[in-house]
C-alpha atoms as a PDB file:
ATOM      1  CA  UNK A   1       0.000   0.000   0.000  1.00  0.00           C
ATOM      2  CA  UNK A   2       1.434   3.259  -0.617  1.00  0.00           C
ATOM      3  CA  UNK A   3       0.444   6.913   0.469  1.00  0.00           C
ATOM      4  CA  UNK A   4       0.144   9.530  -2.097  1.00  0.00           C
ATOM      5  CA  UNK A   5       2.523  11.938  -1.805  1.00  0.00           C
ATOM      6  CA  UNK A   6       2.109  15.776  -2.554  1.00  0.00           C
ATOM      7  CA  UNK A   7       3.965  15.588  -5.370  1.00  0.00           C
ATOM      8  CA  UNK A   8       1.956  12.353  -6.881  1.00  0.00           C
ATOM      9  CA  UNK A   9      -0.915  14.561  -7.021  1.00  0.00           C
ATOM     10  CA  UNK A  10      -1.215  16.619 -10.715  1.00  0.00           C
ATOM     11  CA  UNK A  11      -1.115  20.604  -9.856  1.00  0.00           C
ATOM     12  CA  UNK A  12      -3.936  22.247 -11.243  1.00  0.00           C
ATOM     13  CA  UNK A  13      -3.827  23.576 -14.638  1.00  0.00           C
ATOM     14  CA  UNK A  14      -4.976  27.229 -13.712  1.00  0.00           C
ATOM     15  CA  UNK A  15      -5.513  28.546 -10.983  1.00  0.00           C
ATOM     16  CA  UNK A  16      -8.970  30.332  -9.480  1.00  0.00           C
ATOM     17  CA  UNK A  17      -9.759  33.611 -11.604  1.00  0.00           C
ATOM     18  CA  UNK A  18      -8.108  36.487  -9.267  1.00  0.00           C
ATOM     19  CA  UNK A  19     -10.949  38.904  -9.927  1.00  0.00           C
ATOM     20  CA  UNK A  20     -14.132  39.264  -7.857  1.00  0.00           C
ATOM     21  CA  UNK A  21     -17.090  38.088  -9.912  1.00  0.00           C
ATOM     22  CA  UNK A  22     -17.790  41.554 -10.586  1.00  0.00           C
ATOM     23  CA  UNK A  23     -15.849  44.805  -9.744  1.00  0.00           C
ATOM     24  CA  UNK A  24     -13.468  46.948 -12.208  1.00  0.00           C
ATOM     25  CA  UNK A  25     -11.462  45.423 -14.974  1.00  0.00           C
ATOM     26  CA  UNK A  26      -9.393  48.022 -16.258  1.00  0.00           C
ATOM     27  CA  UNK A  27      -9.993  51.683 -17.343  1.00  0.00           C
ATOM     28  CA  UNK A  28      -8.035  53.406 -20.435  1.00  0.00           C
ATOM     29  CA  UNK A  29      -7.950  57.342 -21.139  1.00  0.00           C
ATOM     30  CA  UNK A  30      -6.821  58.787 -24.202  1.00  0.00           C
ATOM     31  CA  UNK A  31      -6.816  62.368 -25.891  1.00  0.00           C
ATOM     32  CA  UNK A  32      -9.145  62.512 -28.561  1.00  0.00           C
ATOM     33  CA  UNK A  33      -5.681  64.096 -30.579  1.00  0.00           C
ATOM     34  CA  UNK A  34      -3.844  61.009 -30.000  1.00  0.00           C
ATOM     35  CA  UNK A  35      -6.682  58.849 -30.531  1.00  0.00           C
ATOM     36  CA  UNK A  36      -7.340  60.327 -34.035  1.00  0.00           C
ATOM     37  CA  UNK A  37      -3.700  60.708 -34.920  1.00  0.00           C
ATOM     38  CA  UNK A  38      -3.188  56.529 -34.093  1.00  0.00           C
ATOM     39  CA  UNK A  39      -6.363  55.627 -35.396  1.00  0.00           C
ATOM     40  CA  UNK A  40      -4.006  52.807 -37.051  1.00  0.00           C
ATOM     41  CA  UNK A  41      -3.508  51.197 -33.611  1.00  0.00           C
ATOM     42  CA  UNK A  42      -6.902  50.532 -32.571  1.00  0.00           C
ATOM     43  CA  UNK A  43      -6.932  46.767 -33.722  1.00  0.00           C
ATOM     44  CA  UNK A  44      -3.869  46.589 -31.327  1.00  0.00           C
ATOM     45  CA  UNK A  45      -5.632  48.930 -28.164  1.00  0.00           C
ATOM     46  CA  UNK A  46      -9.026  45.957 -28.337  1.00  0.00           C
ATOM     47  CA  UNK A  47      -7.033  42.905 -28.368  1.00  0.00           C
ATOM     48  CA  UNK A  48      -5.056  44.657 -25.633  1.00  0.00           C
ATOM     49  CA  UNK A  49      -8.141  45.584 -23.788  1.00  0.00           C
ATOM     50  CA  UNK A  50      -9.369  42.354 -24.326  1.00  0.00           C
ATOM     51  CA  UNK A  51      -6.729  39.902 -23.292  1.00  0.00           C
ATOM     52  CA  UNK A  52      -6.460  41.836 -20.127  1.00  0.00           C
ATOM     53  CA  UNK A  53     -10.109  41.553 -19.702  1.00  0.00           C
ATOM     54  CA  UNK A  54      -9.878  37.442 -20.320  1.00  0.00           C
ATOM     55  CA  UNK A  55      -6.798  36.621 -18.777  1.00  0.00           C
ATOM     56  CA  UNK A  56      -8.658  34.834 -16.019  1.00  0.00           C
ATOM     57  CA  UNK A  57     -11.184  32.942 -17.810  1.00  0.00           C
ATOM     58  CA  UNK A  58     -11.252  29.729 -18.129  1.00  0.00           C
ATOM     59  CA  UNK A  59     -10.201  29.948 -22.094  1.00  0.00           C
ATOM     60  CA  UNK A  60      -9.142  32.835 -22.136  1.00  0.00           C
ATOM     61  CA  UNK A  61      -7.723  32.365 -25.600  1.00  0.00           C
ATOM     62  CA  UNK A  62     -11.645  32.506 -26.659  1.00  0.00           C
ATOM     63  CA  UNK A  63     -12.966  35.212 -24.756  1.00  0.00           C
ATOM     64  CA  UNK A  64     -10.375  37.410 -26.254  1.00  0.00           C
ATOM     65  CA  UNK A  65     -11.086  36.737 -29.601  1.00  0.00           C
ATOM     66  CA  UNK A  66     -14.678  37.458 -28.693  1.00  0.00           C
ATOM     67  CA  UNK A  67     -14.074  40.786 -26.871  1.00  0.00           C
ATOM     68  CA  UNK A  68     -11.739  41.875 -29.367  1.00  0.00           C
ATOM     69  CA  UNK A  69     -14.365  42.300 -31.772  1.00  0.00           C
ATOM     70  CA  UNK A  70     -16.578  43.916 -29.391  1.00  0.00           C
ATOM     71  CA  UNK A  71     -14.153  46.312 -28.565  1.00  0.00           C
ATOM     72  CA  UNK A  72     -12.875  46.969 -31.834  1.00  0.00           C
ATOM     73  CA  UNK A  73     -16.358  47.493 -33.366  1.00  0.00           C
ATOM     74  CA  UNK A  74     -17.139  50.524 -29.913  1.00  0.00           C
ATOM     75  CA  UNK A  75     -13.582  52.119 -30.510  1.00  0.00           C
ATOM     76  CA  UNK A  76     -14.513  52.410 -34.405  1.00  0.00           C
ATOM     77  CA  UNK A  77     -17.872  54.264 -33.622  1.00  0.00           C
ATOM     78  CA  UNK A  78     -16.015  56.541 -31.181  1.00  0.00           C
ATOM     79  CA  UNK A  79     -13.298  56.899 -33.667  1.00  0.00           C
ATOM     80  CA  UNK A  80     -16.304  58.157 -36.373  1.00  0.00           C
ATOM     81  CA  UNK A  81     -18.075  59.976 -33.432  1.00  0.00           C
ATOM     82  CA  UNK A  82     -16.925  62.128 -31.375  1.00  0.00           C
ATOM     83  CA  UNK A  83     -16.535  65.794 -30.836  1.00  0.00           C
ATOM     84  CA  UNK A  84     -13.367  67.576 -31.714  1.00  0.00           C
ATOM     85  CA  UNK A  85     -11.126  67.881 -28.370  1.00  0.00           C
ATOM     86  CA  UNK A  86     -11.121  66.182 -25.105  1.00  0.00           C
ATOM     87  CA  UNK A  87     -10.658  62.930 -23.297  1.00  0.00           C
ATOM     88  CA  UNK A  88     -12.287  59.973 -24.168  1.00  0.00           C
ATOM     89  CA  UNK A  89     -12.632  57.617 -20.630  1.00  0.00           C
ATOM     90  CA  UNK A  90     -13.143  53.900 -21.214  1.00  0.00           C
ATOM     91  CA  UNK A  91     -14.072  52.046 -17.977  1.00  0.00           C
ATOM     92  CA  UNK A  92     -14.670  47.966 -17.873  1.00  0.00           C
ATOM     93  CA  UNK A  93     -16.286  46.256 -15.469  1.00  0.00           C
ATOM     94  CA  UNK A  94     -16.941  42.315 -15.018  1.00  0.00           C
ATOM     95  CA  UNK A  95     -20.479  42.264 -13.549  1.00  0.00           C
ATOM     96  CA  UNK A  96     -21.688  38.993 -13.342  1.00  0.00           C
ATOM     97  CA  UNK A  97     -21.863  37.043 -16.688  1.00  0.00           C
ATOM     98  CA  UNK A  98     -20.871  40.488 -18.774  1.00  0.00           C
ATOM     99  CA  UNK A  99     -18.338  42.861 -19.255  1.00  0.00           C
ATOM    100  CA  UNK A 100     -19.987  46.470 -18.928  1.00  0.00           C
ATOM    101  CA  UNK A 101     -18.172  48.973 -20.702  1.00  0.00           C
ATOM    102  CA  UNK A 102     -18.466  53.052 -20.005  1.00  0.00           C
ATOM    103  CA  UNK A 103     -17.126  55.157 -22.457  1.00  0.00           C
ATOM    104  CA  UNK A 104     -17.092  59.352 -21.613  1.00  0.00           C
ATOM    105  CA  UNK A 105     -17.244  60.711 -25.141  1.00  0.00           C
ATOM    106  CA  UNK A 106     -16.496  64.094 -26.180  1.00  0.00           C
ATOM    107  CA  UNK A 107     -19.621  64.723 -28.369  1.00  0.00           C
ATOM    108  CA  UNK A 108     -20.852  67.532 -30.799  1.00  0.00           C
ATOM    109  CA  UNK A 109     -24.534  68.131 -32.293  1.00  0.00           C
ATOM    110  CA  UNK A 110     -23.460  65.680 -35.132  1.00  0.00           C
ATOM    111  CA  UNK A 111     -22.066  62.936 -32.858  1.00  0.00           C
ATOM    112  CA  UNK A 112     -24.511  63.212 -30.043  1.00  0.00           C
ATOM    113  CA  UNK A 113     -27.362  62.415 -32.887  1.00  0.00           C
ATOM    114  CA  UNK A 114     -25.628  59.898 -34.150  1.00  0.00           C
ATOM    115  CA  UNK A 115     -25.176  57.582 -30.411  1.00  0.00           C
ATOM    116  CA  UNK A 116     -28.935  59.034 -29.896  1.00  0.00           C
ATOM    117  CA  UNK A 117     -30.074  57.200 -33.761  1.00  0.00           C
ATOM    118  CA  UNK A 118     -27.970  54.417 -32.724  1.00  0.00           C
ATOM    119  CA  UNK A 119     -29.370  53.536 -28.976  1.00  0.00           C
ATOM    120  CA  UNK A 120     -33.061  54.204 -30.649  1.00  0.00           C
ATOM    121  CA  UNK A 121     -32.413  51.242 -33.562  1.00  0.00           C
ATOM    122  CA  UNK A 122     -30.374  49.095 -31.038  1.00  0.00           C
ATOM    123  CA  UNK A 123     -33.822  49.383 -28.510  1.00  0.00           C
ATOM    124  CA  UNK A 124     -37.036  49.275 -30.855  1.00  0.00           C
ATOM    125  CA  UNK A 125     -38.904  46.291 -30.590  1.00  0.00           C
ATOM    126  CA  UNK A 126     -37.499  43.847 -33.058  1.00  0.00           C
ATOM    127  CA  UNK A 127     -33.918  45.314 -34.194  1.00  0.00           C
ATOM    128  CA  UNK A 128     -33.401  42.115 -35.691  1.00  0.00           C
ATOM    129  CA  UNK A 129     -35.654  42.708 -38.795  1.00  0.00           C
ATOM    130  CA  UNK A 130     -34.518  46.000 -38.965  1.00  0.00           C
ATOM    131  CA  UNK A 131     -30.740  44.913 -39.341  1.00  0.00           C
ATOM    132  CA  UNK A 132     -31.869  41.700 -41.958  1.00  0.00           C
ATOM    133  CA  UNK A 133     -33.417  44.339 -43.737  1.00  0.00           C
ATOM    134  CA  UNK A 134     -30.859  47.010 -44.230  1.00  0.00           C
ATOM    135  CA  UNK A 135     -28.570  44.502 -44.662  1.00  0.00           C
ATOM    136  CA  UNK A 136     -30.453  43.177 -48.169  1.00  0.00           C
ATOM    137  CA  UNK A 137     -31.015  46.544 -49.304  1.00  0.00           C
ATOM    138  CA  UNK A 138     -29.042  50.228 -49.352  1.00  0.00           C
ATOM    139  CA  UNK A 139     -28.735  51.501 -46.121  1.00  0.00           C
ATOM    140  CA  UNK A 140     -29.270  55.042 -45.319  1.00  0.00           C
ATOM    141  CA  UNK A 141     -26.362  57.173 -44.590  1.00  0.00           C
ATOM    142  CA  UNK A 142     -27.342  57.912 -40.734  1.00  0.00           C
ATOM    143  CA  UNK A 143     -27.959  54.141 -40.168  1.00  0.00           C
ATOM    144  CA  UNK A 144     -24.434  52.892 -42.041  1.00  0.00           C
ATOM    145  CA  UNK A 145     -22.664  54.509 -39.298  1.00  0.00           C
ATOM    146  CA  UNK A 146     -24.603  52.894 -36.568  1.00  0.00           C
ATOM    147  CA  UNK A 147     -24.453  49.327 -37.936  1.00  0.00           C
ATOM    148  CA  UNK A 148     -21.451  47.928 -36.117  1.00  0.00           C
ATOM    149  CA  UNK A 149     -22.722  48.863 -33.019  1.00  0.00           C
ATOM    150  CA  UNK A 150     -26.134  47.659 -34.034  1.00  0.00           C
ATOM    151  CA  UNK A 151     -24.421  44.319 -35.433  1.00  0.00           C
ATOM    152  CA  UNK A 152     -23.101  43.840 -31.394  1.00  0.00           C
ATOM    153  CA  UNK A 153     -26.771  44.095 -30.201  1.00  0.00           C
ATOM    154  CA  UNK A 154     -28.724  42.252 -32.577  1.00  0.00           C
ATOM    155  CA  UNK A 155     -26.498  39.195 -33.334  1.00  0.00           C
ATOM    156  CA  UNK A 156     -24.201  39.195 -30.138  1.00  0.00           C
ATOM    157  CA  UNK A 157     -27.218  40.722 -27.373  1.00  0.00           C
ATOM    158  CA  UNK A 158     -25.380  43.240 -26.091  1.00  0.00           C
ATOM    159  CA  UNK A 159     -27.294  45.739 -24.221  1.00  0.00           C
ATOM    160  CA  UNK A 160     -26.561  49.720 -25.466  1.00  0.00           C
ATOM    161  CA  UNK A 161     -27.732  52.783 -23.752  1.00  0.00           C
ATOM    162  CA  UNK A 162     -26.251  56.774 -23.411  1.00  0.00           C
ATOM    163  CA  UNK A 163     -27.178  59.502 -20.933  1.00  0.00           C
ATOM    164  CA  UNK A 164     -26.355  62.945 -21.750  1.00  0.00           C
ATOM    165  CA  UNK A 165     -24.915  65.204 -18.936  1.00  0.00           C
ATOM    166  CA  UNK A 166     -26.688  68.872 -18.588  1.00  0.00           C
ATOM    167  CA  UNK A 167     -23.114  70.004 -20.033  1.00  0.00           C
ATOM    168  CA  UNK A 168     -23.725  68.510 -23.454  1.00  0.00           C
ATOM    169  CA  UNK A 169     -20.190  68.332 -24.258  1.00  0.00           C
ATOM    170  CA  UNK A 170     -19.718  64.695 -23.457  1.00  0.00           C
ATOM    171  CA  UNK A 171     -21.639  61.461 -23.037  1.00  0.00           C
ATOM    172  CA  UNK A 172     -21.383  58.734 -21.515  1.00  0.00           C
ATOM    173  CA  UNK A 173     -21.976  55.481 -23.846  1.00  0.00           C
ATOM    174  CA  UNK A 174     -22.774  52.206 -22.063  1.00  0.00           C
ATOM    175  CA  UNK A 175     -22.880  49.041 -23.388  1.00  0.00           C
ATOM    176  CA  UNK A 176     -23.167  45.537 -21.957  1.00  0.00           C
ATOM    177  CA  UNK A 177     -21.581  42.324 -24.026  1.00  0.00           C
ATOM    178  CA  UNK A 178     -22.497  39.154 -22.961  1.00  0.00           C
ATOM    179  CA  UNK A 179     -18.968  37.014 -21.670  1.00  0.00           C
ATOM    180  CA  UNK A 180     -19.862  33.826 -19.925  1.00  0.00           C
ATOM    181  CA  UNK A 181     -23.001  32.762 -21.891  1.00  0.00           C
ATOM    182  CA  UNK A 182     -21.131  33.236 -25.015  1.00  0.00           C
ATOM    183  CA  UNK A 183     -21.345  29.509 -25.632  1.00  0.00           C
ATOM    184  CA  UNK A 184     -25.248  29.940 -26.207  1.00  0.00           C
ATOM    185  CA  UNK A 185     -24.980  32.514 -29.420  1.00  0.00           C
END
């Protein structure tokens, strides 16, 4: 009879994530100046932003690939859409089975009806229809802007919404992508 040793016993591939179940993941700030000027970068900022997000996952490998998208297709619409100086302020959060991202954007008139078009399509009743359709025929110029982050709500179910400070200057963009239930789209 033998007694198993510490060593007989196989260590553990990973170990427990390290961050709470929900709580802050990582924030990013960036001029709009520098933003615009490196606008070549971004593919490199969301797979940055979203291997840091993953690293504790259990395949983390696959969640990045996932949030890398999401976070590409929100820093393109910011790129497009915002106002002309300031400080765009990314917050992400894990909360529960989603990552919640806050972005502060520096807005204008043109910008702030653009986020405004693209919440209202995002939240009518069946947004799927609506994206099938513009998809099969020309799509207007105000909703050809908003389609990537339409794309992330309809066919991924992320969750968008914006509230506008009394300032008007900024805005503050939220959006909710789905993480652990990935598995399920």
């Amino acid at each position: 009879m033998s007694v198993s040793k510490q060593a007989d016993i196989a260590p553990t591939l990973r170990p427990p994530p390290a961050l709470p179940a929900d709580g802050m993941v990582i924030s990013a700030n960036f001029s709009v100046g520098g933003f615009s000027k490196r606008w070549n970068h971004c593919h490199q900022l969301a797979n940055f932003l979203a291997r840091y997000a993953s690293a504790n996952e259990d395949d983390p490998e696959r969640h990045a690939t996932l949030l890398s998208t999401f976070f590409n297709e929100l820093l393109e619409a910011i790129y497009r859409n915002h106002g002309a100086t300031g400080e765009i302020k990314m917050r992400f959060r894990k909360k529960q089975n989603h990552i919640l991202v806050e972005a502060e954007v520096p807005i204008n008139e043109q910008s702030a009806k653009f986020y405004n078009h693209a919440v209202q399509l995002a939240n009518q009743p069946d947004p799927m229809a609506w994206y099938r359709e513009q998809l099969e025929h020309d799509v207007p110029d105000d909703d050809a802007q908003a389609l990537g982050l339409l794309e992330l709500a309809v066919v991924y179910g992320s969750k968008l919404s914006i509230s506008e400070p009394t300032s008007g200057d900024w805005l503050l963009l939220a959006i909710q992508f789905p993480f652990t239930e990935v598995e399920e789209l």
